[in-house]
Each structure stands twice: as structure tokens, then as C-alpha cells.
PDB file of N, CA and C in Angstrom:
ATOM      1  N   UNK A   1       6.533  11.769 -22.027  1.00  0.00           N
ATOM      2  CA  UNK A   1       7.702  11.857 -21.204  1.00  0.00           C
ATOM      3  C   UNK A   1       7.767  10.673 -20.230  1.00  0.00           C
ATOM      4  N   UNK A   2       6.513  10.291 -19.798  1.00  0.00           N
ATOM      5  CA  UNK A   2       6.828   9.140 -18.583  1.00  0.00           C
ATOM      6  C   UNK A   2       6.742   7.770 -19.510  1.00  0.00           C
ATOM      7  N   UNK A   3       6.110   7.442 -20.391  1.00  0.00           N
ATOM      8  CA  UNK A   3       6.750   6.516 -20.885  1.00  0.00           C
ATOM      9  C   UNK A   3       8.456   6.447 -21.827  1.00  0.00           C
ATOM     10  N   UNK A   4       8.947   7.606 -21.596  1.00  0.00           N
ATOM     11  CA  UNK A   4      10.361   7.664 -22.325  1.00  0.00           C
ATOM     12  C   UNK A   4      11.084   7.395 -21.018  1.00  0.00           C
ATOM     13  N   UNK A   5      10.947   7.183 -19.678  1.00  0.00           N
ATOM     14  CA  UNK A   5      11.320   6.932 -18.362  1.00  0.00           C
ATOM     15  C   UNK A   5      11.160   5.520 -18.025  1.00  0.00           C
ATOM     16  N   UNK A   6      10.520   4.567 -18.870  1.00  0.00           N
ATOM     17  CA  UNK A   6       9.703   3.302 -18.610  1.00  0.00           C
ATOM     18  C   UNK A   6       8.896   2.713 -17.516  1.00  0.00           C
ATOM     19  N   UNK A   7       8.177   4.327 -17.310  1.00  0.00           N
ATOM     20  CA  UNK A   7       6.940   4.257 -16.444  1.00  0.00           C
ATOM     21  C   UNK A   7       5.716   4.292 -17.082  1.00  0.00           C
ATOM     22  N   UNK A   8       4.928   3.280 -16.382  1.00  0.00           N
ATOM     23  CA  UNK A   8       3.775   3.736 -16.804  1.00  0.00           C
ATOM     24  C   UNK A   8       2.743   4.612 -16.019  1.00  0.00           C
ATOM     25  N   UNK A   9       1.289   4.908 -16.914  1.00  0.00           N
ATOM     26  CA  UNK A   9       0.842   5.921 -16.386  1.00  0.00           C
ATOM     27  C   UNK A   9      -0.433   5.546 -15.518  1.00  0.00           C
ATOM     28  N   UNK A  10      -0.976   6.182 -14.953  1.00  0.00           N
ATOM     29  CA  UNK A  10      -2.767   6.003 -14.366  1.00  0.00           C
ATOM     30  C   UNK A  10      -3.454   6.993 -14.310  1.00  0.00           C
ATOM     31  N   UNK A  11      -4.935   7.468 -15.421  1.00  0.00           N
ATOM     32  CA  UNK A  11      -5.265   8.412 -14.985  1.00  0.00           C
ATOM     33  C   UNK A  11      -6.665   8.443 -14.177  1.00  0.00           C
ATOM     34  N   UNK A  12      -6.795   8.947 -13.371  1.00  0.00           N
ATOM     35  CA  UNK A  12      -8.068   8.906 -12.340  1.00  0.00           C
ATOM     36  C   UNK A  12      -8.970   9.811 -12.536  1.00  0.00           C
ATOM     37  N   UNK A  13     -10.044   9.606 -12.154  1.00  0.00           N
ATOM     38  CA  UNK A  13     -11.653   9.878 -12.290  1.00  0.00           C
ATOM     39  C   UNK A  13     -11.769   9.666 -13.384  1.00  0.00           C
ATOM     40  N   UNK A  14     -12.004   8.928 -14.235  1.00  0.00           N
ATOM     41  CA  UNK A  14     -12.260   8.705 -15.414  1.00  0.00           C
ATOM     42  C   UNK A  14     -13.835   8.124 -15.609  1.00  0.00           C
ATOM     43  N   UNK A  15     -15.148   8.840 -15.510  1.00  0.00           N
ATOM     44  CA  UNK A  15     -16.168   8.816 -15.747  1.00  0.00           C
ATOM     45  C   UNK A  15     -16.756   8.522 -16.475  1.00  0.00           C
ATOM     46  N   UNK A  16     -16.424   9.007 -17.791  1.00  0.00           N
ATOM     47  CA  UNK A  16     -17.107   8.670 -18.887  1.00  0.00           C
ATOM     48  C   UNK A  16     -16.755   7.280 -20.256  1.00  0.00           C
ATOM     49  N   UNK A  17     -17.497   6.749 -21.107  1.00  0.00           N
ATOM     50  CA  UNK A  17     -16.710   6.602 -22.283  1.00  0.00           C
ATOM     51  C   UNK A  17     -16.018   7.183 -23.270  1.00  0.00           C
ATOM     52  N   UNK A  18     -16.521   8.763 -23.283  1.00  0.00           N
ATOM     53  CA  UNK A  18     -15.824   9.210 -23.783  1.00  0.00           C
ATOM     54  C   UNK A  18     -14.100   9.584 -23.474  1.00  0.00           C
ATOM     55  N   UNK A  19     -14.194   9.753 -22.078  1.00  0.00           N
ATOM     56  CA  UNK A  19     -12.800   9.799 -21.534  1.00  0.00           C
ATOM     57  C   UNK A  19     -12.088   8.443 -21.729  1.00  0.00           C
ATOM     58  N   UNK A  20     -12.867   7.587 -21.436  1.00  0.00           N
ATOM     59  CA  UNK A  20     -11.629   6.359 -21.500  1.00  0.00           C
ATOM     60  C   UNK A  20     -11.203   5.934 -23.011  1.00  0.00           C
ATOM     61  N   UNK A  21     -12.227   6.313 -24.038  1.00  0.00           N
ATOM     62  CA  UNK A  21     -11.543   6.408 -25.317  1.00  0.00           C
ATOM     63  C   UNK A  21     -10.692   7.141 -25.934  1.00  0.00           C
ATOM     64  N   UNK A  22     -10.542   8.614 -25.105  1.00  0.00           N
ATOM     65  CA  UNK A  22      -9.848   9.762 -25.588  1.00  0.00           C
ATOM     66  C   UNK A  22      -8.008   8.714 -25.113  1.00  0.00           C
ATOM     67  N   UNK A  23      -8.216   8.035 -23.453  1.00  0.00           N
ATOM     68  CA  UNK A  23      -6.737   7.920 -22.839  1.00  0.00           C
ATOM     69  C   UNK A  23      -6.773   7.080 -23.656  1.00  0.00           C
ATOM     70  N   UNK A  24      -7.196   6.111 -24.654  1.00  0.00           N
ATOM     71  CA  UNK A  24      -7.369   4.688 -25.153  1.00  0.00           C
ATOM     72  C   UNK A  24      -6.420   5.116 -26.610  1.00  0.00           C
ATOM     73  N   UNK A  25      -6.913   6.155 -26.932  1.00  0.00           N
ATOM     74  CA  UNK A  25      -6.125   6.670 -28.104  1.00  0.00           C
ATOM     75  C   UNK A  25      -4.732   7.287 -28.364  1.00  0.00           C
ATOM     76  N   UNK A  26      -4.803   7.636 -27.015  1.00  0.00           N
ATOM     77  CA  UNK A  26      -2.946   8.460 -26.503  1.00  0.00           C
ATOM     78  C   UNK A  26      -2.347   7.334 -25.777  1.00  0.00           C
ATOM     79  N   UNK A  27      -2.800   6.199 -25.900  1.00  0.00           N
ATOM     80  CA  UNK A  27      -2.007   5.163 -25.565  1.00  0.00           C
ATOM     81  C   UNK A  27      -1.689   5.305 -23.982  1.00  0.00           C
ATOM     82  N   UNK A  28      -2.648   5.472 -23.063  1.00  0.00           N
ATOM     83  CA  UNK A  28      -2.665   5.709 -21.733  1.00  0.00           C
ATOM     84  C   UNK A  28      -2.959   3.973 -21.204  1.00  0.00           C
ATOM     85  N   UNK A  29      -1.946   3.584 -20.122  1.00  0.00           N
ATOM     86  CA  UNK A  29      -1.913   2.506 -19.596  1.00  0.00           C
ATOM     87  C   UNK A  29      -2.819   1.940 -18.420  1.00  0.00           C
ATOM     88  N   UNK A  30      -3.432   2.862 -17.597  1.00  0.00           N
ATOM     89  CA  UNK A  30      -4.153   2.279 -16.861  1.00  0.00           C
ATOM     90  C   UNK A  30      -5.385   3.115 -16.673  1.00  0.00           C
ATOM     91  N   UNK A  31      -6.746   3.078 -16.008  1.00  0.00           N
ATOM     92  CA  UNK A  31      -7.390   3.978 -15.495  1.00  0.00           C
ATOM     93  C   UNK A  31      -8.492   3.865 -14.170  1.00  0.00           C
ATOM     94  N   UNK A  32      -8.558   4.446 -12.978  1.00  0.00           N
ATOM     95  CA  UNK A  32      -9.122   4.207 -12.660  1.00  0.00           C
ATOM     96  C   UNK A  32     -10.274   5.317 -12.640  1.00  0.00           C
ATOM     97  N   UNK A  33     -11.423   5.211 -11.872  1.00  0.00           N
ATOM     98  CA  UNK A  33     -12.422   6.201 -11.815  1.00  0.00           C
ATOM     99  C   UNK A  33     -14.277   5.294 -11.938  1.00  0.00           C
ATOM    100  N   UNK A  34     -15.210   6.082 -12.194  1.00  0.00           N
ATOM    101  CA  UNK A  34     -16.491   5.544 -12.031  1.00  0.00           C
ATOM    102  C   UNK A  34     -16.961   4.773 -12.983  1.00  0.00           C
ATOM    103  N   UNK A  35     -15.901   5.204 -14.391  1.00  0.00           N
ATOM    104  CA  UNK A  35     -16.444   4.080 -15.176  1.00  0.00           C
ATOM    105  C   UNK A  35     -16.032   3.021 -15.313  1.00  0.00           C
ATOM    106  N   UNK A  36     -14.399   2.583 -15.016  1.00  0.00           N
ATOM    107  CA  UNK A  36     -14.602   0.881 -15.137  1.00  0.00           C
ATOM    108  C   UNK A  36     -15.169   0.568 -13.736  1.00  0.00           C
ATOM    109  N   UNK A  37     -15.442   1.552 -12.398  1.00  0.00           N
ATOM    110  CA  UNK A  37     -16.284   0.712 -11.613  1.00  0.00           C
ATOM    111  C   UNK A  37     -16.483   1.403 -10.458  1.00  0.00           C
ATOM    112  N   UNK A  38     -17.809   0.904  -9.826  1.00  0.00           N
ATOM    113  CA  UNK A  38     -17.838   2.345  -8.850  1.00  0.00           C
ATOM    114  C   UNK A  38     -17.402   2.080  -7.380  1.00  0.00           C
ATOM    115  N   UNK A  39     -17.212   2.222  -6.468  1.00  0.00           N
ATOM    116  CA  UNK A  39     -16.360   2.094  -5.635  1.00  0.00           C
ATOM    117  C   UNK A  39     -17.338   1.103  -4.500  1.00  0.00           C
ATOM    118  N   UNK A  40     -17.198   0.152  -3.890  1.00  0.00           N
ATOM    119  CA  UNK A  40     -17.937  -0.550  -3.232  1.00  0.00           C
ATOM    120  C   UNK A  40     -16.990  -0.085  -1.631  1.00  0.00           C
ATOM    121  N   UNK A  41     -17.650  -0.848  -0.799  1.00  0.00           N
ATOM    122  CA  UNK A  41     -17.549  -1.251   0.580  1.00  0.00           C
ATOM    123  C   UNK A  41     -16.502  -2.501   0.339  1.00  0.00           C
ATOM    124  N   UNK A  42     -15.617  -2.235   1.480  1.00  0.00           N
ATOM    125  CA  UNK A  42     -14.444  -3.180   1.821  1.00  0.00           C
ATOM    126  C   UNK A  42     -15.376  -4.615   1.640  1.00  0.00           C
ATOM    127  N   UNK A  43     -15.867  -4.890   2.610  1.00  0.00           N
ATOM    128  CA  UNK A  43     -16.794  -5.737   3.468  1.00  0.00           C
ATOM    129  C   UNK A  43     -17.299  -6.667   1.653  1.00  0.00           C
ATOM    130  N   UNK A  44     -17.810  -6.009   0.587  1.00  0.00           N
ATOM    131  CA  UNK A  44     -18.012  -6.124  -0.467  1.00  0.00           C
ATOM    132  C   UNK A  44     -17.083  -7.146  -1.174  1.00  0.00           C
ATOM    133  N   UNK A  45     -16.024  -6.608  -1.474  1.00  0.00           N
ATOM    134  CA  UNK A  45     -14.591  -6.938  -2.365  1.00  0.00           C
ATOM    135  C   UNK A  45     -14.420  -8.171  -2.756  1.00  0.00           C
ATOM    136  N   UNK A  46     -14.866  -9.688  -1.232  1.00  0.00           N
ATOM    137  CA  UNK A  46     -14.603 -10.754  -1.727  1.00  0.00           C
ATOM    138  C   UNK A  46     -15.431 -11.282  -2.800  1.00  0.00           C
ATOM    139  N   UNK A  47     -16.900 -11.044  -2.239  1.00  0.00           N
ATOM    140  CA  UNK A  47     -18.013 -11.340  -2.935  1.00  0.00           C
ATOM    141  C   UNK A  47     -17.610 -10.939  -4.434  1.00  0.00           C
ATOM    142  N   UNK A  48     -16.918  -9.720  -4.670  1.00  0.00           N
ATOM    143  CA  UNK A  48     -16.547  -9.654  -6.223  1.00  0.00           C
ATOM    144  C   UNK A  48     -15.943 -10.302  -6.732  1.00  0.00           C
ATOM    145  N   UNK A  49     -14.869 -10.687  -5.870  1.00  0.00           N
ATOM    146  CA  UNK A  49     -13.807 -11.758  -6.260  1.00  0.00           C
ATOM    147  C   UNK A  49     -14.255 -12.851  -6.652  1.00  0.00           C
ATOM    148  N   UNK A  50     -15.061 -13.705  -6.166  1.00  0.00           N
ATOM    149  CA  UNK A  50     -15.637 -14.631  -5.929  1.00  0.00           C
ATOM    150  C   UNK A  50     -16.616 -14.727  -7.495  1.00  0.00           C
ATOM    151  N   UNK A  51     -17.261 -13.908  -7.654  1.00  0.00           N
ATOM    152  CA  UNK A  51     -17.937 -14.154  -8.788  1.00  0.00           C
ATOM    153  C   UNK A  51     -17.195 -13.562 -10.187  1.00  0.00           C
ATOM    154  N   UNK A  52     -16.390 -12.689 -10.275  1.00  0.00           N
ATOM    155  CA  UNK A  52     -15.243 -12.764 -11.162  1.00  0.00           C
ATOM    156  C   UNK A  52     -14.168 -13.650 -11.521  1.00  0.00           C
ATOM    157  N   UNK A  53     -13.734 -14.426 -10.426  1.00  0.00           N
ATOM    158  CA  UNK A  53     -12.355 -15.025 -10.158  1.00  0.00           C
ATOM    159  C   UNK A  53     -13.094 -16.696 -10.345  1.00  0.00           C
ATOM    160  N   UNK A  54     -13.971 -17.122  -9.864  1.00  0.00           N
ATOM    161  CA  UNK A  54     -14.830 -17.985  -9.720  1.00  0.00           C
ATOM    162  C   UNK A  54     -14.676 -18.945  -8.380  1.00  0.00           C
TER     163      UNK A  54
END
């Protein structure tokens, strides 16, 4: 239904691999939760940037 609206979706806590393969298969658009990453300190964030982003 929400993509027949041309929204997309996000589903949260998504923990496992098995969960993110189940949304991976119903064609689910975003996800957040512990498995793509676990939640850091503000103070943190650039330092990620920084070695991701380069």
C-alpha cells in the first residue's frame, strides 16, 4: 500500500540477518536497527565519517 502512494518505507530494529533478508525479499526500502549498525555517541559520528567518507 505505501509504495502504491510513492512512499517509501523504513523498518526499525532490525537485528538480525535473517530479518534484513526477509525485508530484502518484500522489497523493503530502507532499514534501520543493530544490524547495519549499532548506535554510537554523538561525540563519535565524525570520526566515522572521516574513515568512511575519507
Amino acid at each position: 500500500m505505501v509504495k502504491s502512494l510513492g512512499c517509501e518505507t523504513v523498518a526499525g530494529d532490525v537485528e538480525t540477518r535473517e530479518q534484513f533478508e526477509y525485508l530484502k525479499s518484500v522489497d523493503g526500502d530502507n532499514i534501520q536497527g543493530y544490524f547495519p549498525g549499532k548506535p554510537i555517541p554523538s561525540g563519535e559520528v565524525g570520526k566515522l565519517l572521516q574513515k568512511t567518507v575519507g
